[in-house]
Protein backbone atom coordinates (compact mmCIF):
# COMPACT_ATOMS: atom_id res chain seq x y z
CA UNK A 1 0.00 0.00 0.00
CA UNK A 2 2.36 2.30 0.72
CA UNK A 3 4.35 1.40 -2.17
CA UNK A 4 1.56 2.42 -4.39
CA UNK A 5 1.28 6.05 -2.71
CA UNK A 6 4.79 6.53 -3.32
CA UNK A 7 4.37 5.52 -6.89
CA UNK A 8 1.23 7.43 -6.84
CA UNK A 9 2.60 10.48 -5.24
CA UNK A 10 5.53 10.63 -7.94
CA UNK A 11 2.83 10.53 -10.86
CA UNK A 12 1.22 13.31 -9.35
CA UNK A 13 4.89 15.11 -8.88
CA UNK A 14 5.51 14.81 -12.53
CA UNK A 15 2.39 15.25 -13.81
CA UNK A 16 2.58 18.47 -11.32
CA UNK A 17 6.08 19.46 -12.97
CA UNK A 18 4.45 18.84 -16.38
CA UNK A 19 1.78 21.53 -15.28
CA UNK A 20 3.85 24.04 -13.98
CA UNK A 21 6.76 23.64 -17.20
CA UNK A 22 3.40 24.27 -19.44
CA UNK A 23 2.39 27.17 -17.23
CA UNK A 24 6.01 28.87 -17.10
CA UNK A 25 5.98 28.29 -21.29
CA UNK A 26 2.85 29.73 -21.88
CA UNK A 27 3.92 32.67 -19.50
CA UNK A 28 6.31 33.29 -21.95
CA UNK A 29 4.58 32.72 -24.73
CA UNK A 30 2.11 35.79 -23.49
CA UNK A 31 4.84 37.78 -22.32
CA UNK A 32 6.61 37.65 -26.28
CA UNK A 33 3.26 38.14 -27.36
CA UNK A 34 2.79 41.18 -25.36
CA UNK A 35 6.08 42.81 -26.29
CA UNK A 36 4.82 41.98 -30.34
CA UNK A 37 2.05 43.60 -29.74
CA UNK A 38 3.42 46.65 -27.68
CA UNK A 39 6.10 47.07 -30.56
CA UNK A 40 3.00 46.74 -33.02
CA UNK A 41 0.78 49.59 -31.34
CA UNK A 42 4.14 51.57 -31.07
CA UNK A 43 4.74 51.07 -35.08
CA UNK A 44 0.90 52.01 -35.65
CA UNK A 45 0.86 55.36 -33.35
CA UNK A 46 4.06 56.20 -35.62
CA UNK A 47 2.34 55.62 -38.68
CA UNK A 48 -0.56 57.62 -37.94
CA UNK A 49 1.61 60.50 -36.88
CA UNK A 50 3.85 60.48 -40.11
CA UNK A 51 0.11 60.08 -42.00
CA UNK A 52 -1.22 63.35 -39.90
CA UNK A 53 1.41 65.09 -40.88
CA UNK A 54 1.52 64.31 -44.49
CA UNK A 55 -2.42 64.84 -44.70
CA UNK A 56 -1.50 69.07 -42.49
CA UNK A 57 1.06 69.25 -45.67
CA UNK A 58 -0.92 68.38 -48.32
CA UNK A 59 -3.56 70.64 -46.71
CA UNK A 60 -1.00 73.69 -46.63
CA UNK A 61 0.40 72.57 -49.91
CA UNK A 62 -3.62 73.22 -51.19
CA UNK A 63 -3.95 76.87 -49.41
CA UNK A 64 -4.61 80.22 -50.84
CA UNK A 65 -0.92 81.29 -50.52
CA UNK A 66 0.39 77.71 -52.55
CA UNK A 67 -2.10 78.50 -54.84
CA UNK A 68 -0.38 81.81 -55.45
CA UNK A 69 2.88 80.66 -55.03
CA UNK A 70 2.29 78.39 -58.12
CA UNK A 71 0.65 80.96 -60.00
CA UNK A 72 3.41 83.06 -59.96
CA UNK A 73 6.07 80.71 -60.87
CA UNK A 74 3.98 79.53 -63.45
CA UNK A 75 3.71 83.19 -65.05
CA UNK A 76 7.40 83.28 -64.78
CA UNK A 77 7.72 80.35 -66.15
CA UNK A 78 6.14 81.15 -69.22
CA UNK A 79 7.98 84.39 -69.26
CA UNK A 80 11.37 82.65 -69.53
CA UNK A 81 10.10 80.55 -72.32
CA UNK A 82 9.14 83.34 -74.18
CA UNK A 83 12.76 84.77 -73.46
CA UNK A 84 14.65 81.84 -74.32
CA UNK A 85 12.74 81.34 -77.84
CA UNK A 86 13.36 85.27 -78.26
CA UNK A 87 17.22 84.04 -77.68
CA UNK A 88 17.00 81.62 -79.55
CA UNK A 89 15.49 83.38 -82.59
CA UNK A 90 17.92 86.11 -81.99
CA UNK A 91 20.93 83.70 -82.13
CA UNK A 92 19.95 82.42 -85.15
CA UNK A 93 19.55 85.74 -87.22
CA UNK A 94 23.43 86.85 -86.02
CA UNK A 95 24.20 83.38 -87.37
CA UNK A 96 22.52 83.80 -90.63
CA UNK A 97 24.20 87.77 -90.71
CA UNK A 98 27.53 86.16 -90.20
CA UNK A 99 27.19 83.81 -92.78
CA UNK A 100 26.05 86.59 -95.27
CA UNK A 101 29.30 88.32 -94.26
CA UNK A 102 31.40 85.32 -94.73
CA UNK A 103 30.08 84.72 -98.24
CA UNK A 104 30.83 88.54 -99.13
């Protein structure tokens, strides 16, 4: 009889151990979870800063004064295309004239 409580009580030990070693690992299973997750939420709050930030610029980027802004470089834009074809044109009328005065 008392054989079989010893026997007993070391199935019980181990199957104890067995408990606690499943306990401890899924401990740390939810404590690696926890840290994935933290590092998740911690990516996500960083995203949604960075996309705040690029929906403020494209908001400012769409004001009254960008809206200027662009206005204005585009009329000077076109101005310096209208000088550089005047340059241009000029260019090549001094390089017909020379040619003229070659030939003569």
């Amino acid at each position: 009889r008392a054989e079989q409580l010893e026997a007993q009580l070391g199935g019980t030990r181990r199957e104890a151990d067995g408990v606690t070693r499943d306990a401890k690992a899924r401990s740390a299973d939810a404590k690696a979870k926890d840290v994935r997750l933290n590092r998740a939420l911690e990516e996500l709050d960083k995203t949604r800063g960075a996309l705040a930030a690029a929906q403020a610029d494209a908001r400012a980027a769409s004001g009254p004064a960008a809206q200027a802004e662009r206005a204005a470089l585009s009329a000077e834009n076109g101005r310096l295309r209208k000088q550089k074809a005047e340059l241009l044109l000029a260019f090549k009328k001094q390089a017909k004239l020379v040619d003229v005065l070659k030939r003569q």
